[in-house]
PDB file of N, CA and C in Angstrom:
ATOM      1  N   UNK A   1     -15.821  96.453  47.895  1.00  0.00           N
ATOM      2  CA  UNK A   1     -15.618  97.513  46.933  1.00  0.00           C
ATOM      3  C   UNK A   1     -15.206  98.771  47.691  1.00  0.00           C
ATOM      4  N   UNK A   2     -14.340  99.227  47.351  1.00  0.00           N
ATOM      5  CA  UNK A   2     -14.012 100.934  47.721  1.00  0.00           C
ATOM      6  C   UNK A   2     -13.927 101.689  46.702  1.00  0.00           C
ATOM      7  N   UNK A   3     -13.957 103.395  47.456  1.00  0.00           N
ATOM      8  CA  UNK A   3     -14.567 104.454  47.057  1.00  0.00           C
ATOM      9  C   UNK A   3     -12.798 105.308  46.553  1.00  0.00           C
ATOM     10  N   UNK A   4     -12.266 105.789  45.442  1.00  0.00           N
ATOM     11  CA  UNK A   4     -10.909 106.001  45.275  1.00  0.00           C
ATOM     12  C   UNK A   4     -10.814 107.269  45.050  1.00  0.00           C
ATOM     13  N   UNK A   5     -10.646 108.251  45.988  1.00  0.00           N
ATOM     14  CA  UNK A   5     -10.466 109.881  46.074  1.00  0.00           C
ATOM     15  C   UNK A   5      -9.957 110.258  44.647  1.00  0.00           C
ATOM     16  N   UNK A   6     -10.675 111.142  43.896  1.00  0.00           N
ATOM     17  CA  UNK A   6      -9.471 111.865  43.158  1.00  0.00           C
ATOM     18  C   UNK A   6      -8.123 112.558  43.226  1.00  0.00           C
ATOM     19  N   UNK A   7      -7.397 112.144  42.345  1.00  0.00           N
ATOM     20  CA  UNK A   7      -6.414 112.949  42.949  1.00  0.00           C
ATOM     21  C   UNK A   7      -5.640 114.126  42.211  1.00  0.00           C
ATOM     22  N   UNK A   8      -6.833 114.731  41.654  1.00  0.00           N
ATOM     23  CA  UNK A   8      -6.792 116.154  41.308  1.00  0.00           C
ATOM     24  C   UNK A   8      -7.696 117.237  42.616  1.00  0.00           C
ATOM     25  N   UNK A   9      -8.182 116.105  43.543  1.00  0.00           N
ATOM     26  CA  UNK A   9      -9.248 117.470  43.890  1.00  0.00           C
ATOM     27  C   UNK A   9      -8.253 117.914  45.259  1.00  0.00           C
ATOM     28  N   UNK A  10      -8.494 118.924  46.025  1.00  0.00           N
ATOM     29  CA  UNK A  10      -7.233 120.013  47.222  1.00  0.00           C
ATOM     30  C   UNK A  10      -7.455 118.577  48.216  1.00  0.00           C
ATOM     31  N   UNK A  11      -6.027 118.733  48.718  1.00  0.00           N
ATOM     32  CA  UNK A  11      -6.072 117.693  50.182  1.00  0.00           C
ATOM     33  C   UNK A  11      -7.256 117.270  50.676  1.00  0.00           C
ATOM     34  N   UNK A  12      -7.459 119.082  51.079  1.00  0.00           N
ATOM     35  CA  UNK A  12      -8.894 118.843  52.251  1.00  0.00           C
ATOM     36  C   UNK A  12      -9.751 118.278  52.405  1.00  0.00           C
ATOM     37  N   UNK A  13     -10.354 118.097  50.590  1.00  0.00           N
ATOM     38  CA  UNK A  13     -11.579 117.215  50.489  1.00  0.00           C
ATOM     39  C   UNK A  13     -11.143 115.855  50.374  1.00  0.00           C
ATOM     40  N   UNK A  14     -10.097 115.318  50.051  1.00  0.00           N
ATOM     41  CA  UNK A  14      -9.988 114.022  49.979  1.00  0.00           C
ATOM     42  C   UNK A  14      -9.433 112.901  51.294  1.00  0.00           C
ATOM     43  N   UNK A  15     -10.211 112.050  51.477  1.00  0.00           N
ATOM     44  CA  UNK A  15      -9.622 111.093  52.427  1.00  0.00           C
ATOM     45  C   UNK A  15      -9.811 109.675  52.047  1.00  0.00           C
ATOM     46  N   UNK A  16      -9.343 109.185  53.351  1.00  0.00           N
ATOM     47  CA  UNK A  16      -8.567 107.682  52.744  1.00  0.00           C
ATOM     48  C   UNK A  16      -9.305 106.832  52.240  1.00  0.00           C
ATOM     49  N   UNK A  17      -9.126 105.884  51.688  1.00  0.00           N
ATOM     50  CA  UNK A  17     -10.432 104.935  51.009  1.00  0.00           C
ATOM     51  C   UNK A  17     -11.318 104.209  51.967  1.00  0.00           C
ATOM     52  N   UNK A  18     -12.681 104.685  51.659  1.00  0.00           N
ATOM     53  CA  UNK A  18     -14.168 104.490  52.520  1.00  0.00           C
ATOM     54  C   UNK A  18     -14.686 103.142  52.090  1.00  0.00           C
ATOM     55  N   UNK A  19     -14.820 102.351  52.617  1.00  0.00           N
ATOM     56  CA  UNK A  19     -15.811 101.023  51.984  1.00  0.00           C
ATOM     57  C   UNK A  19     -16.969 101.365  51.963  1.00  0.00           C
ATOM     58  N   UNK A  20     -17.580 101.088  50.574  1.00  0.00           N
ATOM     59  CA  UNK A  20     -18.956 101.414  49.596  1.00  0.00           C
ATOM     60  C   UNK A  20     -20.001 100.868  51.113  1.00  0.00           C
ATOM     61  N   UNK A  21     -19.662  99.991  51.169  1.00  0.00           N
ATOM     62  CA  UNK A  21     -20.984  99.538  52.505  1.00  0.00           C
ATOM     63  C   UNK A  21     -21.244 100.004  53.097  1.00  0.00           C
ATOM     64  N   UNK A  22     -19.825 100.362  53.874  1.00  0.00           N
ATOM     65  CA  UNK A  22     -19.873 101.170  55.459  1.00  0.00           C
ATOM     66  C   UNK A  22     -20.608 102.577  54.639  1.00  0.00           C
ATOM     67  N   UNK A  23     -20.320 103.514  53.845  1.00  0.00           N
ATOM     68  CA  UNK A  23     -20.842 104.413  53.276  1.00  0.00           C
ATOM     69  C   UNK A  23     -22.139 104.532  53.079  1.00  0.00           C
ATOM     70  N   UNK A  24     -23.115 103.121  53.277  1.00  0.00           N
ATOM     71  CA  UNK A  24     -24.292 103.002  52.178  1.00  0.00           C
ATOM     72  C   UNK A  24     -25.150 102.049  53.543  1.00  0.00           C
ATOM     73  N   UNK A  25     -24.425 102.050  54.472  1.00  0.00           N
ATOM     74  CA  UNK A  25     -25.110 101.010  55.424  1.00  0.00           C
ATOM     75  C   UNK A  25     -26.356 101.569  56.249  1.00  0.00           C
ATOM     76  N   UNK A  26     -26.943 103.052  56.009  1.00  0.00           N
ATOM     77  CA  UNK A  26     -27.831 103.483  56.783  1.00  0.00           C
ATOM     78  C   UNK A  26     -28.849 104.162  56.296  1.00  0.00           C
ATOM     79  N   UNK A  27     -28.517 104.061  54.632  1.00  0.00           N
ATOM     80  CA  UNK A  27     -29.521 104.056  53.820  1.00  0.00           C
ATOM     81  C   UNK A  27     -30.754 103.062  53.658  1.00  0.00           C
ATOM     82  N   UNK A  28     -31.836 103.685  53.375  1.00  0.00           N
ATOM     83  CA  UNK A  28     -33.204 103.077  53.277  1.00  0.00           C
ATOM     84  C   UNK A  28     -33.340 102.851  52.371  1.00  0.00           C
ATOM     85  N   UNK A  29     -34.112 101.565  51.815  1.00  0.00           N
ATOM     86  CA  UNK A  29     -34.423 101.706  50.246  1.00  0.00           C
ATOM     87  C   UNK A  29     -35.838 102.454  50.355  1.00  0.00           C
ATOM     88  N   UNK A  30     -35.605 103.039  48.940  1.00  0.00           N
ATOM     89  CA  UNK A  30     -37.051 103.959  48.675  1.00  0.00           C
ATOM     90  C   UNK A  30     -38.474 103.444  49.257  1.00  0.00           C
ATOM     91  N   UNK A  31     -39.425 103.421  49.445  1.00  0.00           N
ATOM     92  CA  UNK A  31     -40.207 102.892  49.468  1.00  0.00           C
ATOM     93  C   UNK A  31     -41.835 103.594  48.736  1.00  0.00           C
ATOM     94  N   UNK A  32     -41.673 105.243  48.069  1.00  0.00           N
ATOM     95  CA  UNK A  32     -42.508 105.808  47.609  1.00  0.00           C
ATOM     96  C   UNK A  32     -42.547 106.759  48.048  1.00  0.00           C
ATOM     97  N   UNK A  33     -43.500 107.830  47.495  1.00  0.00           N
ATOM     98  CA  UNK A  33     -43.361 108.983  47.887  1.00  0.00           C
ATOM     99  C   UNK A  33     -44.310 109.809  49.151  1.00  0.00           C
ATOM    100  N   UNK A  34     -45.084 108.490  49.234  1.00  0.00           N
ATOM    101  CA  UNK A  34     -45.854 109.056  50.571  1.00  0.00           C
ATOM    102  C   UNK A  34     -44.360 108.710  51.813  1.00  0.00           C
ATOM    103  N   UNK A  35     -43.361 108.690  51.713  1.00  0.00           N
ATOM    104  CA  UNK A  35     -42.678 108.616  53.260  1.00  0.00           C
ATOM    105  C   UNK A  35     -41.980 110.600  52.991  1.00  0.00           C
ATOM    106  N   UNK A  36     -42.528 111.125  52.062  1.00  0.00           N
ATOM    107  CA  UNK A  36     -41.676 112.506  51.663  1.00  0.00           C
ATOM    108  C   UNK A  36     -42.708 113.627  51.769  1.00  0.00           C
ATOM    109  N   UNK A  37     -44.339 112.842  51.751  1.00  0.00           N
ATOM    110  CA  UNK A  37     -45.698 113.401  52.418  1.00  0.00           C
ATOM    111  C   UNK A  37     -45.932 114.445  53.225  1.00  0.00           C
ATOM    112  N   UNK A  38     -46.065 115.845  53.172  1.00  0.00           N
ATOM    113  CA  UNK A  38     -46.733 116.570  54.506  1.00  0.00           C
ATOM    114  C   UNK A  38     -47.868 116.913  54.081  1.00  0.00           C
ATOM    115  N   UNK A  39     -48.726 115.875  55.195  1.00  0.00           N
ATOM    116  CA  UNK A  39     -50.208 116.208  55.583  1.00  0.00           C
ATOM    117  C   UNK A  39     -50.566 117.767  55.847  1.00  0.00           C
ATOM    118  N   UNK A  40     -51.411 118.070  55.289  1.00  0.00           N
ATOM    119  CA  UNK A  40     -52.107 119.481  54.878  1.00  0.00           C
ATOM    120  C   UNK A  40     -51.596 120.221  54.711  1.00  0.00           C
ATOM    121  N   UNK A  41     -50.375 120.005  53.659  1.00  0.00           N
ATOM    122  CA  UNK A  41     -49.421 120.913  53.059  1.00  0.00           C
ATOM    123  C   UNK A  41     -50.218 122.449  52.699  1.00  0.00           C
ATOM    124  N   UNK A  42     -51.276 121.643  51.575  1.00  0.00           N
ATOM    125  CA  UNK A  42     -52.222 122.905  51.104  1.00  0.00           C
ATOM    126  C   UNK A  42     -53.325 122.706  51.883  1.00  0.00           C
ATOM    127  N   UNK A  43     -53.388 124.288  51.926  1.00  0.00           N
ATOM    128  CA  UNK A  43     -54.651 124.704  52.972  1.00  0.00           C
ATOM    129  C   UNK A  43     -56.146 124.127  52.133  1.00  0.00           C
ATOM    130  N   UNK A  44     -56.121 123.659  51.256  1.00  0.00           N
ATOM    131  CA  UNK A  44     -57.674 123.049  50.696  1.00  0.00           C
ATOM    132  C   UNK A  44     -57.659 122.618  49.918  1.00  0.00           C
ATOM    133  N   UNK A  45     -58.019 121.397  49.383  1.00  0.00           N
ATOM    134  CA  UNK A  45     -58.129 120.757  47.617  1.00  0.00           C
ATOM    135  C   UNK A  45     -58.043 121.628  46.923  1.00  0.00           C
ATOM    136  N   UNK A  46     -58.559 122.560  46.635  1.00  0.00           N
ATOM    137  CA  UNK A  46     -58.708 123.994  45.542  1.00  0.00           C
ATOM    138  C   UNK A  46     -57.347 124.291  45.242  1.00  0.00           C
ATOM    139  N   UNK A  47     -56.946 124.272  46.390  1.00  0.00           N
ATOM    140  CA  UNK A  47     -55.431 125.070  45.903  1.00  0.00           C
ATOM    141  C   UNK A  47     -54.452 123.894  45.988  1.00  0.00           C
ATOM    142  N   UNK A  48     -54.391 122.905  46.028  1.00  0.00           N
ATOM    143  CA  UNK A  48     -53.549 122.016  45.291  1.00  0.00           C
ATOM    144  C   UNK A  48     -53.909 121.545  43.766  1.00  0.00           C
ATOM    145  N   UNK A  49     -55.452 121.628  43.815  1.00  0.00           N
ATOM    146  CA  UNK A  49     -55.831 121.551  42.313  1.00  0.00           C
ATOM    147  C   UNK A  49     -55.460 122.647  41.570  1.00  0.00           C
ATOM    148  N   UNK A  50     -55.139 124.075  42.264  1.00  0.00           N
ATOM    149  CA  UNK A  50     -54.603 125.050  41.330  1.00  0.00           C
ATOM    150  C   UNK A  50     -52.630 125.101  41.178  1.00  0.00           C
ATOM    151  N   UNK A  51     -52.494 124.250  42.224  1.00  0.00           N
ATOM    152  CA  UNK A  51     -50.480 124.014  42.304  1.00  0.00           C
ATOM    153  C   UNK A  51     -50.643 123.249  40.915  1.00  0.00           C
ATOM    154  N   UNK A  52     -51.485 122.038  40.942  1.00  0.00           N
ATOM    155  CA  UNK A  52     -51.181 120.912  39.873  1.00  0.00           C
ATOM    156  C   UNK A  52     -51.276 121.563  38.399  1.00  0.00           C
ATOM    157  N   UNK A  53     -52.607 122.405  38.395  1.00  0.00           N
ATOM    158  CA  UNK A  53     -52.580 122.549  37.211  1.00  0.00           C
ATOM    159  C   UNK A  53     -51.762 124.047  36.639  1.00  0.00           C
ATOM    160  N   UNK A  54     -50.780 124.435  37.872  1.00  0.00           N
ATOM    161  CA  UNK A  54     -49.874 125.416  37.086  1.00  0.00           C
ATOM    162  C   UNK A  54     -48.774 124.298  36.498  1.00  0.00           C
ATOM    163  N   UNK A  55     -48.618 123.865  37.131  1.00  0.00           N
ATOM    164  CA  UNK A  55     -47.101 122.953  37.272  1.00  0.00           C
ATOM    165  C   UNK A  55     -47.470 122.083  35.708  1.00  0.00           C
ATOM    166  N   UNK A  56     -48.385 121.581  35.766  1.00  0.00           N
ATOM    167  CA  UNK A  56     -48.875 121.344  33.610  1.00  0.00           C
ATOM    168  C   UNK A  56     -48.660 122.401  33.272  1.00  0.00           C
ATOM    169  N   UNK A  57     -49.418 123.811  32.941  1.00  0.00           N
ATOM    170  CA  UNK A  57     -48.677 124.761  32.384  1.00  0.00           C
ATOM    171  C   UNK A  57     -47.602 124.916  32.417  1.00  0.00           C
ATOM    172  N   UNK A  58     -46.825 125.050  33.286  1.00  0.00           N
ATOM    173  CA  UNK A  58     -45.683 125.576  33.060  1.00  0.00           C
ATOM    174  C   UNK A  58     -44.531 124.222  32.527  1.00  0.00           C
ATOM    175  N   UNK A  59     -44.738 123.646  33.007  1.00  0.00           N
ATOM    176  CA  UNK A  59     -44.704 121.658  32.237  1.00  0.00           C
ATOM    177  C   UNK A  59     -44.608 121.770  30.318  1.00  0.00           C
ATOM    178  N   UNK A  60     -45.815 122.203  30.364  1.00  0.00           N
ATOM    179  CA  UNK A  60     -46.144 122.432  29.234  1.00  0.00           C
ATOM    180  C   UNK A  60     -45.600 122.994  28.060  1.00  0.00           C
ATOM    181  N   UNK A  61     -45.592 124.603  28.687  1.00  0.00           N
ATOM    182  CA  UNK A  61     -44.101 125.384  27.974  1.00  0.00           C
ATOM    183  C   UNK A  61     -43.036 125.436  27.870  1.00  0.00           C
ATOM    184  N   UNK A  62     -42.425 123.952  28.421  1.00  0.00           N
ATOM    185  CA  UNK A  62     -41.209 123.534  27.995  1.00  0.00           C
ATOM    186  C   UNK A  62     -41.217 122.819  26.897  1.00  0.00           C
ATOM    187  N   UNK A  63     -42.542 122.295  26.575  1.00  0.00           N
ATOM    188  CA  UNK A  63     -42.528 121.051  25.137  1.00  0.00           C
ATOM    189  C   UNK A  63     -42.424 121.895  24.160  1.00  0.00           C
ATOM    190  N   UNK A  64     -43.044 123.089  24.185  1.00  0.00           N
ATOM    191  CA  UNK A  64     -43.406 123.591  22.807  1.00  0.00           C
ATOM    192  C   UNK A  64     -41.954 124.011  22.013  1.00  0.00           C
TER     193      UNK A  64
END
């Protein structure tokens, strides 16, 4: 499979046709979100329990 430049977009950005593989060959599959993890991000349970429960509020006031 290949990748087919537009050919509306300026020269510069476009080049010659890339094979989808070679493009995709050094990608990882996901594996979850602990590999995206930093250990003691927050300085104490408290204050990740207070990140979480803004992030519902403010979560929140988008439903209404």
């Amino acid at each position: 499979m290949t990748v087919n430049p537009k050919s509306d977009l300026p020269a510069e950005w476009v080049s010659d046709k890339q094979d989808l593989a070679e493009l995709v060959k050094a990608v990882r599959p996901y594996s979850g979100g602990d590999e995206y993890a930093i250990p003691d991000f927050f300085a104490s349970d408290q204050e990740q329990q207070e990140f979480v429960a803004w992030v519902r509020t403010e979560r929140d006031k988008e439903l209404v």
